[in-house]
Protein backbone atom coordinates (compact mmCIF):
# COMPACT_ATOMS: atom_id res chain seq x y z
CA UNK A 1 0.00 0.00 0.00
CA UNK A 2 1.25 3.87 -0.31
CA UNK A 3 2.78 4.99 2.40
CA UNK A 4 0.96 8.56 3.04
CA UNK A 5 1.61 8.71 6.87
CA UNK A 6 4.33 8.06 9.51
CA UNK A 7 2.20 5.18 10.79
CA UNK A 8 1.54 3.25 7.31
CA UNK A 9 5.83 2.56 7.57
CA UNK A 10 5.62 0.49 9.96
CA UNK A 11 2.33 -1.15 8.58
CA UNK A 12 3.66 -1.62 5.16
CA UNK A 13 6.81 -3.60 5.96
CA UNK A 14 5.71 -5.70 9.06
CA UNK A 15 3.03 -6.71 6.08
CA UNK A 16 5.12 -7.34 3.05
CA UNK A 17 8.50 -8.04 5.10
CA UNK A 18 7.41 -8.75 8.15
CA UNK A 19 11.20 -11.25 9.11
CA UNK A 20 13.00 -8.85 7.48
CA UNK A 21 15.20 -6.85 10.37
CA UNK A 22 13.96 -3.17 11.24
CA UNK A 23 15.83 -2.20 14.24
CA UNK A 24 19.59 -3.16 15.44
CA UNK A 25 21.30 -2.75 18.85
CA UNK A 26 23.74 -3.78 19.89
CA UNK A 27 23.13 -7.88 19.78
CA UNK A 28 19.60 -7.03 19.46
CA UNK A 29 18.08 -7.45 16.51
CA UNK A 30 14.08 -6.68 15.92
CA UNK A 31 11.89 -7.70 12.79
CA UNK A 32 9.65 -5.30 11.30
CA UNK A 33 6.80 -7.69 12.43
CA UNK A 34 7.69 -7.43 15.90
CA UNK A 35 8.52 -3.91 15.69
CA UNK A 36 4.50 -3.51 14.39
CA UNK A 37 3.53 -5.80 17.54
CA UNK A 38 5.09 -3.80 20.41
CA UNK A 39 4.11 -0.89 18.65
CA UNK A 40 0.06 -1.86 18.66
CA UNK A 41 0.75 -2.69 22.31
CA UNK A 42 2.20 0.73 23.03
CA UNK A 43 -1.08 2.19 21.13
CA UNK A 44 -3.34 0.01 23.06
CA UNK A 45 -1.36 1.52 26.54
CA UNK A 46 -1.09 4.90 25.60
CA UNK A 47 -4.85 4.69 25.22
CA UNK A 48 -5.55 3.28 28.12
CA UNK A 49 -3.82 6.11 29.55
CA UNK A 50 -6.31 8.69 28.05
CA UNK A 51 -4.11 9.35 24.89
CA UNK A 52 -6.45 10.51 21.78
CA UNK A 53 -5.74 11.69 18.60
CA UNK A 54 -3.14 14.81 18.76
CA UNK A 55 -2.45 14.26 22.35
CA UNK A 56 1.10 14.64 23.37
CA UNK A 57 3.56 11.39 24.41
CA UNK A 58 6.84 12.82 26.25
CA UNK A 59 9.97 10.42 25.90
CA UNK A 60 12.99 10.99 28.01
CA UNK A 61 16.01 8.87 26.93
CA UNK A 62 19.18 8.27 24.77
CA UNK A 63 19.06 6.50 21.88
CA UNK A 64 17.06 2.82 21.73
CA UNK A 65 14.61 0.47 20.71
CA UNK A 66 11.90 2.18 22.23
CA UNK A 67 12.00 5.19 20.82
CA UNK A 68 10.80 3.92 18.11
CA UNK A 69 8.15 1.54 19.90
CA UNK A 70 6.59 5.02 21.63
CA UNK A 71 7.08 6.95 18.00
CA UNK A 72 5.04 4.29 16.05
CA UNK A 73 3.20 3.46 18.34
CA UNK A 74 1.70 7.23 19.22
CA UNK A 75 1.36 6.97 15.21
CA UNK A 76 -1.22 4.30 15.50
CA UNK A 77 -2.87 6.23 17.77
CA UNK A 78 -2.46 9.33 15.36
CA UNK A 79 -0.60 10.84 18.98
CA UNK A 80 2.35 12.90 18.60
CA UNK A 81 5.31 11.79 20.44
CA UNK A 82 7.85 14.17 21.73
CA UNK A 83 11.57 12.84 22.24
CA UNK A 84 12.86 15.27 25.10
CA UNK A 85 16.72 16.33 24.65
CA UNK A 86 18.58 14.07 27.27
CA UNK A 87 20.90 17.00 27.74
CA UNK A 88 18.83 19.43 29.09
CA UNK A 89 18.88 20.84 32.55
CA UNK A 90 15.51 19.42 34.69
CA UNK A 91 13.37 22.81 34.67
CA UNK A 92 13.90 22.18 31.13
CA UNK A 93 12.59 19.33 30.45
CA UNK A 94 9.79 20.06 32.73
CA UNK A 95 9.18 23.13 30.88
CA UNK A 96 8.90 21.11 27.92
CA UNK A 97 6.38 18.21 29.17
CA UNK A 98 4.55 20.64 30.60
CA UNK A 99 4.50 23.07 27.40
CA UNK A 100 3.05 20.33 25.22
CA UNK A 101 0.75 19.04 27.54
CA UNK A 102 1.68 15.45 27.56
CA UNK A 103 -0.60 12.76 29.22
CA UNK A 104 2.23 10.14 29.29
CA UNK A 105 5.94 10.52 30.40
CA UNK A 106 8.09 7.64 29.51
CA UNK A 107 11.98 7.69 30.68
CA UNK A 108 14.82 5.99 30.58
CA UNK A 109 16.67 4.41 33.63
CA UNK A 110 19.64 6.99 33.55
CA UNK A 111 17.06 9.62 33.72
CA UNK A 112 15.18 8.63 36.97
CA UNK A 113 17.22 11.31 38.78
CA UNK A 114 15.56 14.41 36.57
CA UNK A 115 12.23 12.84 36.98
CA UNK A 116 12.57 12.54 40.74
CA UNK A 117 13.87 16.18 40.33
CA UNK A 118 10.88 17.58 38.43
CA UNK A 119 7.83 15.07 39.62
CA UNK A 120 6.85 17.83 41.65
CA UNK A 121 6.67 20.32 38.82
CA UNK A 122 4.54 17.63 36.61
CA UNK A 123 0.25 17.84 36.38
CA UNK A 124 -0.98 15.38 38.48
CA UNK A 125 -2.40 13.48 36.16
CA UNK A 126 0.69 12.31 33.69
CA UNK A 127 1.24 8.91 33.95
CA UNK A 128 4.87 8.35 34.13
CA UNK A 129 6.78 5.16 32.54
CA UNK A 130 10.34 4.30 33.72
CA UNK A 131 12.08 1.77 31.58
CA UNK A 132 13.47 -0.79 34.35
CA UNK A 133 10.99 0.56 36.53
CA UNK A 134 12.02 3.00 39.00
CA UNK A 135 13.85 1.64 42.27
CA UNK A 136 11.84 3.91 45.11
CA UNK A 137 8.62 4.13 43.74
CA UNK A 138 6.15 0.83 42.95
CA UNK A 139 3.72 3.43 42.61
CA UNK A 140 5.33 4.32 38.32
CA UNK A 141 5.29 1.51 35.63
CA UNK A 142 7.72 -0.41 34.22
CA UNK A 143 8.35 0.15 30.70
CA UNK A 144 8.10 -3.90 29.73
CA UNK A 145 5.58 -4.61 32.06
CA UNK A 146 3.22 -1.54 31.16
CA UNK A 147 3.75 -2.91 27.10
CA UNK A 148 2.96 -6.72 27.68
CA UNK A 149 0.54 -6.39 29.61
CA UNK A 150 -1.52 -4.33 27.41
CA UNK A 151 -3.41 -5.70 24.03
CA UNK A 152 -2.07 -6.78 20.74
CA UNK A 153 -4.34 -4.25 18.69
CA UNK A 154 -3.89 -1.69 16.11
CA UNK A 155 -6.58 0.93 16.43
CA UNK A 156 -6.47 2.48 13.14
CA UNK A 157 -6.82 5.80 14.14
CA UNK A 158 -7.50 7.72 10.82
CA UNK A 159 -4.16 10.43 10.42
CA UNK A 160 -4.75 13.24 8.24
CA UNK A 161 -2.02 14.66 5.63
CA UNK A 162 -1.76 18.25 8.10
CA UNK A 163 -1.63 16.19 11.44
CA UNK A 164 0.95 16.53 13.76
CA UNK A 165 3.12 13.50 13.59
CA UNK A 166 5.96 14.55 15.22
CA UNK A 167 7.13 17.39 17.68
CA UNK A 168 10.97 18.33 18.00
CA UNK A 169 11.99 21.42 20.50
CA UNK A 170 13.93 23.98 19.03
CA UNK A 171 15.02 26.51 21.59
CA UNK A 172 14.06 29.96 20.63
CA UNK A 173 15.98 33.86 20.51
CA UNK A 174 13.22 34.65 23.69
CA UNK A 175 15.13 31.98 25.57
CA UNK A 176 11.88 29.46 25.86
CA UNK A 177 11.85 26.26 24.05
CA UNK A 178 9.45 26.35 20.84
CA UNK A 179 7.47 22.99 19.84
CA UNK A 180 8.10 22.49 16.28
CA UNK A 181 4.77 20.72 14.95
CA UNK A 182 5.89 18.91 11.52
CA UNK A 183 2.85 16.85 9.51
CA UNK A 184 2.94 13.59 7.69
CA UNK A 185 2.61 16.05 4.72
CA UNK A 186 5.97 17.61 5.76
CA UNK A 187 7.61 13.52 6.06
CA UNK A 188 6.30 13.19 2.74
CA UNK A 189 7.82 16.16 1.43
CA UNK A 190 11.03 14.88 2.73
CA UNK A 191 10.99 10.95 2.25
CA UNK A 192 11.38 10.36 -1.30
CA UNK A 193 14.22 13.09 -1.65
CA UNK A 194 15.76 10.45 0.81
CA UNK A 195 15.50 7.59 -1.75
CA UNK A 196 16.20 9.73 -4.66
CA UNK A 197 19.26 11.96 -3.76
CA UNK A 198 21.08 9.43 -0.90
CA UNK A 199 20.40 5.96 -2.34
CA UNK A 200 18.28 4.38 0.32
CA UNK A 201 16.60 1.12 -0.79
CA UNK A 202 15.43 -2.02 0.98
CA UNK A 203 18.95 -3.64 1.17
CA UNK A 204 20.53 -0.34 2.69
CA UNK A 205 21.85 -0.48 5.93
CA UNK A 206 21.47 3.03 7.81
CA UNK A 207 23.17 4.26 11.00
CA UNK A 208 21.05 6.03 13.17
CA UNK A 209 23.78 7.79 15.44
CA UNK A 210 23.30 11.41 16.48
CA UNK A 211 20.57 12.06 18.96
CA UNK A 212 17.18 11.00 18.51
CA UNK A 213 15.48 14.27 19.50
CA UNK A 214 17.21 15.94 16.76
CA UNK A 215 15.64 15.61 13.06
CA UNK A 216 19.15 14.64 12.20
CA UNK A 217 18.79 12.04 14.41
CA UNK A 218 14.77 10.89 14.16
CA UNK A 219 14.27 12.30 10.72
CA UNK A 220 17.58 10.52 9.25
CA UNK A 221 16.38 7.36 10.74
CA UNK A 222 12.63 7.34 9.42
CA UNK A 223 14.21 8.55 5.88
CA UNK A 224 15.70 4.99 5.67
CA UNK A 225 12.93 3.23 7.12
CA UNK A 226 10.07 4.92 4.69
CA UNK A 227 12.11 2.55 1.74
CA UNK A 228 12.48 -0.82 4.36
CA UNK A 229 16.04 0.11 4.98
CA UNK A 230 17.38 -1.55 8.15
CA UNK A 231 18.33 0.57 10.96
CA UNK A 232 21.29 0.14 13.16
CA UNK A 233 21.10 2.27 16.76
CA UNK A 234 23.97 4.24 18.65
CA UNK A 235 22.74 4.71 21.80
CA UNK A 236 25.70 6.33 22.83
CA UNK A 237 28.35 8.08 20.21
CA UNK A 238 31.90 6.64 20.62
CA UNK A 239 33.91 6.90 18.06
CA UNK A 240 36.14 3.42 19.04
CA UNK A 241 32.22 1.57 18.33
CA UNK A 242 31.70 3.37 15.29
CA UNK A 243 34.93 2.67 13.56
CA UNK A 244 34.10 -1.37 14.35
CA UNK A 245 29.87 -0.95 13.81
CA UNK A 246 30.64 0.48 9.82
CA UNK A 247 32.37 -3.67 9.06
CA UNK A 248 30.72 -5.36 11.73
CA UNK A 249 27.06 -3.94 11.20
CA UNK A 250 27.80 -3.67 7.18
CA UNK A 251 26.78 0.37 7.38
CA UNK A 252 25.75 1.22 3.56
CA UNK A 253 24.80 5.03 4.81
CA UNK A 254 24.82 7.12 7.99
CA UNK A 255 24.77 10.95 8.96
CA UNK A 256 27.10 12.32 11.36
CA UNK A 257 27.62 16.25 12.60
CA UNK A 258 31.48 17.30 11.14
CA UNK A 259 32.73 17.00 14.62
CA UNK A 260 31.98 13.21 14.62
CA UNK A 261 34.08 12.98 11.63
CA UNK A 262 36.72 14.97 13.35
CA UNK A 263 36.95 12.72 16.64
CA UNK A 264 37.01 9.61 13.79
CA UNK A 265 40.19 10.49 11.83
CA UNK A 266 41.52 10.90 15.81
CA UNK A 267 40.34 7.28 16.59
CA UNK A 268 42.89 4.76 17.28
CA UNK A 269 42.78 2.11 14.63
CA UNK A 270 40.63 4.06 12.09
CA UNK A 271 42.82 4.19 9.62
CA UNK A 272 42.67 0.24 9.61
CA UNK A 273 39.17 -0.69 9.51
CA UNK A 274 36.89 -1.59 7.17
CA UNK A 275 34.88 0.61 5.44
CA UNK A 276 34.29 -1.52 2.35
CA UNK A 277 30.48 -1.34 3.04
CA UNK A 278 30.16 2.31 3.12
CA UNK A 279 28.28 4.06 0.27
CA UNK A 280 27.29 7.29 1.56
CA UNK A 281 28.17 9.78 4.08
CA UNK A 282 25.85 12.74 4.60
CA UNK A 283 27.12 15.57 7.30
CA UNK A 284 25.41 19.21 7.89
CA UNK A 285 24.17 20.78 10.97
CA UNK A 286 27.46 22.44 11.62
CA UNK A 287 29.96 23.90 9.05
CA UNK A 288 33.09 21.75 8.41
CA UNK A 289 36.93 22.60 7.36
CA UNK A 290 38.10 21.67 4.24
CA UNK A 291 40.92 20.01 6.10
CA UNK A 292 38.46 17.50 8.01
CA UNK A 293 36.32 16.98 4.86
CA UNK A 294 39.11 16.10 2.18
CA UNK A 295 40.92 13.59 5.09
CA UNK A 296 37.44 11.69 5.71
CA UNK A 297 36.77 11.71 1.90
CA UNK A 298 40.16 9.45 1.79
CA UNK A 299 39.50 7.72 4.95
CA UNK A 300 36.30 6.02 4.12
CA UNK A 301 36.62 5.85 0.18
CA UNK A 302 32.73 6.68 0.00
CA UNK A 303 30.48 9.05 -1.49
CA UNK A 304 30.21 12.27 0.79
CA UNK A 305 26.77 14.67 0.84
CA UNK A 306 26.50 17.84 2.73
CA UNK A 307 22.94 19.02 3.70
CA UNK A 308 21.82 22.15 5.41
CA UNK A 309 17.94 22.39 6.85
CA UNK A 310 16.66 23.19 10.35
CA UNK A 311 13.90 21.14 12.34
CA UNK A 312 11.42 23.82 10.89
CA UNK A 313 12.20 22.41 7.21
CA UNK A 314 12.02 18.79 8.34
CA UNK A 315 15.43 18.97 7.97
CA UNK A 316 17.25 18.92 4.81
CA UNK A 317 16.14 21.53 2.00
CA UNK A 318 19.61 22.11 0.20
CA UNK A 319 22.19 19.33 -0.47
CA UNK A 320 25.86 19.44 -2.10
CA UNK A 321 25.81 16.15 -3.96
CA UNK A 322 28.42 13.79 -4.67
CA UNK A 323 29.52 14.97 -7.58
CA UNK A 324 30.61 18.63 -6.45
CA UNK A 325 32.83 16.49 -3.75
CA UNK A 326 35.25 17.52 -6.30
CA UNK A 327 38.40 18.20 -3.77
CA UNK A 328 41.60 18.64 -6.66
CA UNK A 329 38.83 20.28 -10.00
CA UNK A 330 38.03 23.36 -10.98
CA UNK A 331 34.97 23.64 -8.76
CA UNK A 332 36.63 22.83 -5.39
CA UNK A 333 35.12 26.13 -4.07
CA UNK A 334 31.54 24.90 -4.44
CA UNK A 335 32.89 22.67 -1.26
CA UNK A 336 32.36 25.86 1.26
CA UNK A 337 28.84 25.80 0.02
CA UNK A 338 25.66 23.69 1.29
CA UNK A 339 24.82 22.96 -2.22
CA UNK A 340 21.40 23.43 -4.20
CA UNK A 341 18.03 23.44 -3.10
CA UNK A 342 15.97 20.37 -2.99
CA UNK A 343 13.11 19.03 -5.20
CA UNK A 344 10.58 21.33 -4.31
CA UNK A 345 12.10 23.65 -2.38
CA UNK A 346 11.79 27.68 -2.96
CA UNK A 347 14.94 29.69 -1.74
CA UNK A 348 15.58 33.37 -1.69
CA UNK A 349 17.81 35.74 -0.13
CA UNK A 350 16.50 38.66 1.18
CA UNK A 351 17.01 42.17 2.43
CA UNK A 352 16.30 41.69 6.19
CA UNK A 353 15.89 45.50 6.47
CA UNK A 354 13.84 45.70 3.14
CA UNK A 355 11.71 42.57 2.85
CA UNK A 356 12.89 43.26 -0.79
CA UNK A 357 14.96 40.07 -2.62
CA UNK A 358 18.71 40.43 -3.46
CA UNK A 359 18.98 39.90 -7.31
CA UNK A 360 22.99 40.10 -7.12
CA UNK A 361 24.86 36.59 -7.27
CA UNK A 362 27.41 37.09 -4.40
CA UNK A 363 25.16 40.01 -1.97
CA UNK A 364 24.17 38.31 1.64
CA UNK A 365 20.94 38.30 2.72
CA UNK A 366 18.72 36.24 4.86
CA UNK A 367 17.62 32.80 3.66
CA UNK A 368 14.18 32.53 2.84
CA UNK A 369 12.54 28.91 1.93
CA UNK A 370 8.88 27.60 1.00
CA UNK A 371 7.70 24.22 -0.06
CA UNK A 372 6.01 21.10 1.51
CA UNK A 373 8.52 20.39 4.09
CA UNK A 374 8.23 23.29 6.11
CA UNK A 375 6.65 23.19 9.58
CA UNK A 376 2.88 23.14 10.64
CA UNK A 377 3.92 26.02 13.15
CA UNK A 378 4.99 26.77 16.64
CA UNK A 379 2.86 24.17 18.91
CA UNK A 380 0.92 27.24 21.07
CA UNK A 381 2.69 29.62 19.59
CA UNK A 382 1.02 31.64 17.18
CA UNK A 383 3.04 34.95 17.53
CA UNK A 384 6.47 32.79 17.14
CA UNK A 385 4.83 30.58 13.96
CA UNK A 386 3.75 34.61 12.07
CA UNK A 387 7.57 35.81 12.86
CA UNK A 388 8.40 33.03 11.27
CA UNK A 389 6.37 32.41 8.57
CA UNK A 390 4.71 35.16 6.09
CA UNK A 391 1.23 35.04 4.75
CA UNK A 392 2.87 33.36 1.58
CA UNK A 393 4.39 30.28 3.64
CA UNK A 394 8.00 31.57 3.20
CA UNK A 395 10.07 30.94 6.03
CA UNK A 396 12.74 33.11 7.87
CA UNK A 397 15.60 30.65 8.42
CA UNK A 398 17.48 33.46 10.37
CA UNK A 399 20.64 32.66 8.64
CA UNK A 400 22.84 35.27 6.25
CA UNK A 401 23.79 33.79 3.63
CA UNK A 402 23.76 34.27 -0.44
CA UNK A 403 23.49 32.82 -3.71
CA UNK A 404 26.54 32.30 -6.70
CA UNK A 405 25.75 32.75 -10.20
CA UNK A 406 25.16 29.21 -10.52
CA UNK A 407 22.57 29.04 -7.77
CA UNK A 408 24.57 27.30 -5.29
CA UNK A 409 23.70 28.22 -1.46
CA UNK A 410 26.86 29.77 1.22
CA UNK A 411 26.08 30.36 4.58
CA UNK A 412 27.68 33.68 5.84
CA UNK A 413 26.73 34.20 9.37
CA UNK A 414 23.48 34.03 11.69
CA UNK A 415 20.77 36.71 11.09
CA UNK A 416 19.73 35.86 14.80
CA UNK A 417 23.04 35.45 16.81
CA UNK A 418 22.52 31.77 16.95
CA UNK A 419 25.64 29.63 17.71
CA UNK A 420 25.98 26.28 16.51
CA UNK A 421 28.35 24.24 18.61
CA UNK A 422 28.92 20.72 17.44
CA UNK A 423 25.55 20.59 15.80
CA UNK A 424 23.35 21.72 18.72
CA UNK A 425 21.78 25.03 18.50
CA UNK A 426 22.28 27.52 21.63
CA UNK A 427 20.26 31.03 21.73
CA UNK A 428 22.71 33.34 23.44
CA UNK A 429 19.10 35.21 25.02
CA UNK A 430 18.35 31.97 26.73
CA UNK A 431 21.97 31.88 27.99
CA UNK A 432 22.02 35.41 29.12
CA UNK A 433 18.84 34.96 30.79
CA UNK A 434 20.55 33.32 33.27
CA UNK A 435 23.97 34.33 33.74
CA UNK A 436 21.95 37.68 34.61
CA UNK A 437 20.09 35.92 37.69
CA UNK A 438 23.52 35.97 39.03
CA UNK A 439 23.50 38.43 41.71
CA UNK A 440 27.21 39.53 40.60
CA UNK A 441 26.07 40.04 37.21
CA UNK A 442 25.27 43.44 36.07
CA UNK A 443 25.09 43.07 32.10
CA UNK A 444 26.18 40.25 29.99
CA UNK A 445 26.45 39.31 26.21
CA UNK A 446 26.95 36.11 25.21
CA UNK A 447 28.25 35.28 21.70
CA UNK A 448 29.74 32.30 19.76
CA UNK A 449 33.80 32.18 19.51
CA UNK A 450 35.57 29.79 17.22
CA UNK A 451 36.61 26.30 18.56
CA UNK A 452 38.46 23.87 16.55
CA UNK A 453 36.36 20.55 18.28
CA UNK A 454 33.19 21.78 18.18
CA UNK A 455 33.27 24.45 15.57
CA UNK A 456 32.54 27.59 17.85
CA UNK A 457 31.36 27.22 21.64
CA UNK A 458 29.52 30.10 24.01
CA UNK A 459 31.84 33.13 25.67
CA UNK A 460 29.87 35.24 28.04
CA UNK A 461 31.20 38.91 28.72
CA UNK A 462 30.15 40.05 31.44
CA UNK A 463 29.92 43.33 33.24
CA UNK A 464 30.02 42.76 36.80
CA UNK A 465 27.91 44.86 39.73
CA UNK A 466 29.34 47.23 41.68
CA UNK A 467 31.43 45.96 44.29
CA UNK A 468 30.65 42.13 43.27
CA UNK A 469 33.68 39.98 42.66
CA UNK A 470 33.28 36.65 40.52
CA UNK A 471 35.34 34.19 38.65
CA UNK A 472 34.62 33.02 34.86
CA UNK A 473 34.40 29.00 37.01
CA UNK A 474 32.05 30.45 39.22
CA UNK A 475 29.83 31.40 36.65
CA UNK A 476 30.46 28.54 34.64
CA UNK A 477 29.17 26.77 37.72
CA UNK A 478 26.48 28.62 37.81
CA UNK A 479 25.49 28.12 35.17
CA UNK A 480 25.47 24.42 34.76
CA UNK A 481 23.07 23.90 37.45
CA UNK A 482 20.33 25.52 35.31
CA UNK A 483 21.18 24.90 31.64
CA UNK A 484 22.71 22.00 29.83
CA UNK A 485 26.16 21.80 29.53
CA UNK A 486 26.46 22.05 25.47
CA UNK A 487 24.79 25.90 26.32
CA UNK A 488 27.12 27.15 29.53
CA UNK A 489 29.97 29.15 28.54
CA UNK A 490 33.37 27.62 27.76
CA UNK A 491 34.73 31.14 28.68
CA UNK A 492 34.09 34.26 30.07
CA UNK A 493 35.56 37.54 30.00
CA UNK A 494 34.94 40.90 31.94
CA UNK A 495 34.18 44.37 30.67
CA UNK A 496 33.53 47.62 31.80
CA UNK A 497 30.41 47.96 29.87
CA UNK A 498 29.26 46.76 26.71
CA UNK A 499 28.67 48.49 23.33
CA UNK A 500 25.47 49.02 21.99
CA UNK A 501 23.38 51.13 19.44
CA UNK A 502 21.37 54.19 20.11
CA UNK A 503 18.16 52.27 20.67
CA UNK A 504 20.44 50.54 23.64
CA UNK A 505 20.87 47.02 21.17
CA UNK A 506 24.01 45.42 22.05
CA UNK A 507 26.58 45.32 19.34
CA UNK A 508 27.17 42.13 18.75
CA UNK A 509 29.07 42.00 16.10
CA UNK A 510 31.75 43.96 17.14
CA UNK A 511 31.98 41.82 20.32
CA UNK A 512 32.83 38.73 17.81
CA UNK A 513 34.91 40.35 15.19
CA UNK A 514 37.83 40.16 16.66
CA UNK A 515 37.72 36.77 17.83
CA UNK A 516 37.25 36.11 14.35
CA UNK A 517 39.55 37.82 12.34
CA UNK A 518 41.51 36.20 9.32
CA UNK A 519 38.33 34.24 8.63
CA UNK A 520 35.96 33.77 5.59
CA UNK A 521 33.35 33.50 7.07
CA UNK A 522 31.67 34.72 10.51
CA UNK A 523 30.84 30.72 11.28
CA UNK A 524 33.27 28.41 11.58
């Protein structure tokens, strides 16, 4: 049968292959017809739990096999699961359960110290779910108990084409967490590109390695799975178990963030292993050096694909094929671009002062796309979703960037201050928010600064109050106990005051330029 939503995957192949593997890890190996059975029995709990259609599933946990139980399973139901980043701080994943409204909380056993942390914080009505069960309180179901014990029964709960299938957080410049609400139309507008521009087929082996809550991460995996492909699970990302998994696990194709490539070439024994089943290497989220790209390219003797998308676009929109991998020819520059857009995808650069387009091949703008694969909207958030979106379904990526006169796509620098560091996305306003809770903390900017790992990381600058003496490890400190690590400051440094505009804006840009000087480009 067509596949037309998220649920009819799983449907299709645990009908027409249903011994055929699905999901890998580890030793574990699942069929797509046992896949489809724990996934009707995770519909027929979730229901019992007062789950309807559109209602919100909450999932708390690193990478595993039931993720995608809880994911198809909320399909069935035509629910909307919500994978929770693992690496937040606890008042933000609470913020985030509670924000969506979620009648079920499912998490992982490494996680039972952030829900004992936040159960307080939680409606009194969420069920909660602890894989392994949780070890003070008989009261909360275990995962595999809670599963088997409910009925083997697909409900068939009609999904239509602008349903929300899936909801990834995306933390927003006003320093709150924004629900991104993407629609089996949006999948759809996505999951052929993945058959036609990376090779997936039924025989392809995919490895599902970055983070689950990211759409590199879900979105990656359920691009191989809408053509049957097998998918093999990271739960964790070493680099020492990747370099076996690609000749143990025969790995066909697999999407990693550039520093993941980085820590590879640094892997003991990489340059030994086998790589023979390797066919395709995608990599975005982050910009990479040409250094690190041409030294993987010889490494693992495959094709290599960049792509560039946000969660907003259900991920990737533009793509630098195969062929312009071209790292000795004429058109090695094309390799510090992101590519072309997709099939179906309208791009434009425009004048973010203006509104008007930029016509010149070369002259930055901000990055404007349309087309099917761009988000539902903001989940709640109707002033958010109109910033975003116009009343022509354009879409404000936020990112500077321009066209060449062959219509190929560079990034520049950040429209909204963003700073990408190792592929997650940190809002200096959310940052700032809290470094200025700090009683010694009279003003503070917080901007990204290049870093040869991770590709840039968070410095704050700080102006302190008067009188008040503090540390940059002392902040640091303080600032880990409220945010996840990947946002805290690597760095801080102290000023007397910082520069700003007329209308009292800080300057931002001159705060960075000198930490980037001798650079193309105001990324890294």
């Amino acid at each position: 049968m067509p596949i037309t939503t998220l649920a009819d995957i799983v449907r299709t192949y645990a009908g027409d292959r249903p011994d055929d593997i699905a999901l890998v890890l580890g030793d574990a190996e699942v069929s797509w017809a046992r896949l489809y059975e724990r996934s009707r029995r995770v519909a027929t709990a979730l229901q019992a739990a007062g789950v309807g259609p559109q209602d919100h599933v909450s999932f708390l946990d690193k990478n595993g096999l039931e993720h995608f139980e809880i994911s198809y399973g909320a399909a069935l139901l035509n629910a909307i699961p919500v994978d929770v980043n693992w690496r937040l701080a606890p008042p933000e994943v609470a913020f985030i359960v509670n924000d969506c409204e979620s009648k079920v909380l499912v998490v992982g056993a490494d996680f039972v110290p952030v829900l004992d942390a936040i159960a307080g914080d939680l409606p009194a009505g969420i069920q909660l779910i602890v894989i392994g069960g949780h070890p003070d309180r008989p009261d909360i179901a275990d995962y595999e108990s809670w599963v088997e014990s409910h009925a083997d029964v697909d409900p068939h709960v009609p999904s239509a084409p602008d349903d929300t299938v899936l909801q990834l957080y995306s933390s927003g410049t006003t320093g709150r967490p924004k629900g991104v609400m993407l629609t089996n139309d949006n999948l759809l507008g996505l999951l052929p590109t993945g058959a036609e521009l990376w090779g997936f087929d039924e025989n392809s082996v995919n490895l599902v390695a970055m983070p689950l809550f990211h759409i590199g991460g879900s979105g990656w995996a359920i691009a191989g799975q809408f053509v049957g492909a097998r998918s093999v699970i990271l739960r964790e990302l070493d680099p020492a178990q990747l370099v076996q998994l690609f000749a143990t696990k025969g790995i066909t194709h697999a999407f990693v963030v550039p520093a993941v490539l980085q820590f590879l070439l640094m892997t003991p024994g990489a340059a030994d292993a086998d790589y023979s089943s390797l066919q395709l290497i995608a990599y975005g989220a982050s910009p990479i050096s040409e250094d690190v790209l041409s030294r993987s390219v010889a490494l693992l003797g495959c094709d290599f694909t960049q792509v560039y998308g946000l969660t907003e676009t259900t991920g990737a929109i533009v793509h630098l094929p195969p062929e312009d991998h071209d790292l000795d020819g004429p058109n090695r520059h094309r390799l510090r671009s992101c590519g072309l857009p997709g099939p179906g995808v309208g791009l434009r650069i425009v004048n973010p002062d203006t509104g008007v387009d930029v016509t010149t091949a070369g002259e930055v703008g901000e990055i404007w796309v349309n087309g099917p694969q761009i988000m539902k909207g903001y989940w709640n958030n109707p002033g958010a979703t109109a910033d975003a979106i116009d009343a022509d379904g354009w879409f404000r990526t936020g990112d500077a960037g321009y066209l060449d006169a062959d219509g190929y796509v560079y990034i520049h620098d950040r429209v909204k201050d963003m700073i990408v560091s190792g592929g997650e996305n940190i809002y200096p306003a959310e940052v700032e928010n809290v470094l200025m809770s700090h009683p010694a903390v009279a003003d503070v900017a917080v901007i990204g600064v290049p870093d040869d790992k991770w590709g840039e990381t968070p410095k704050a600058i700080v102006v302190l109050a008067a009188g008040a003496e503090l540390t940059p490890d002392e902040l640091i400190t303080f600032a880990r106990d409220q945010l996840a690590r990947f946002k805290c400051p690597t760095s801080v440094d102290f000023t007397d005051a910082l520069p700003r505009n007329p209308s009292g804006k800080i300057l931002k840009k001159d705060l960075r330029a000198p930490f980037w000087v001798g650079r193309e480009r105001n990324v890294n």
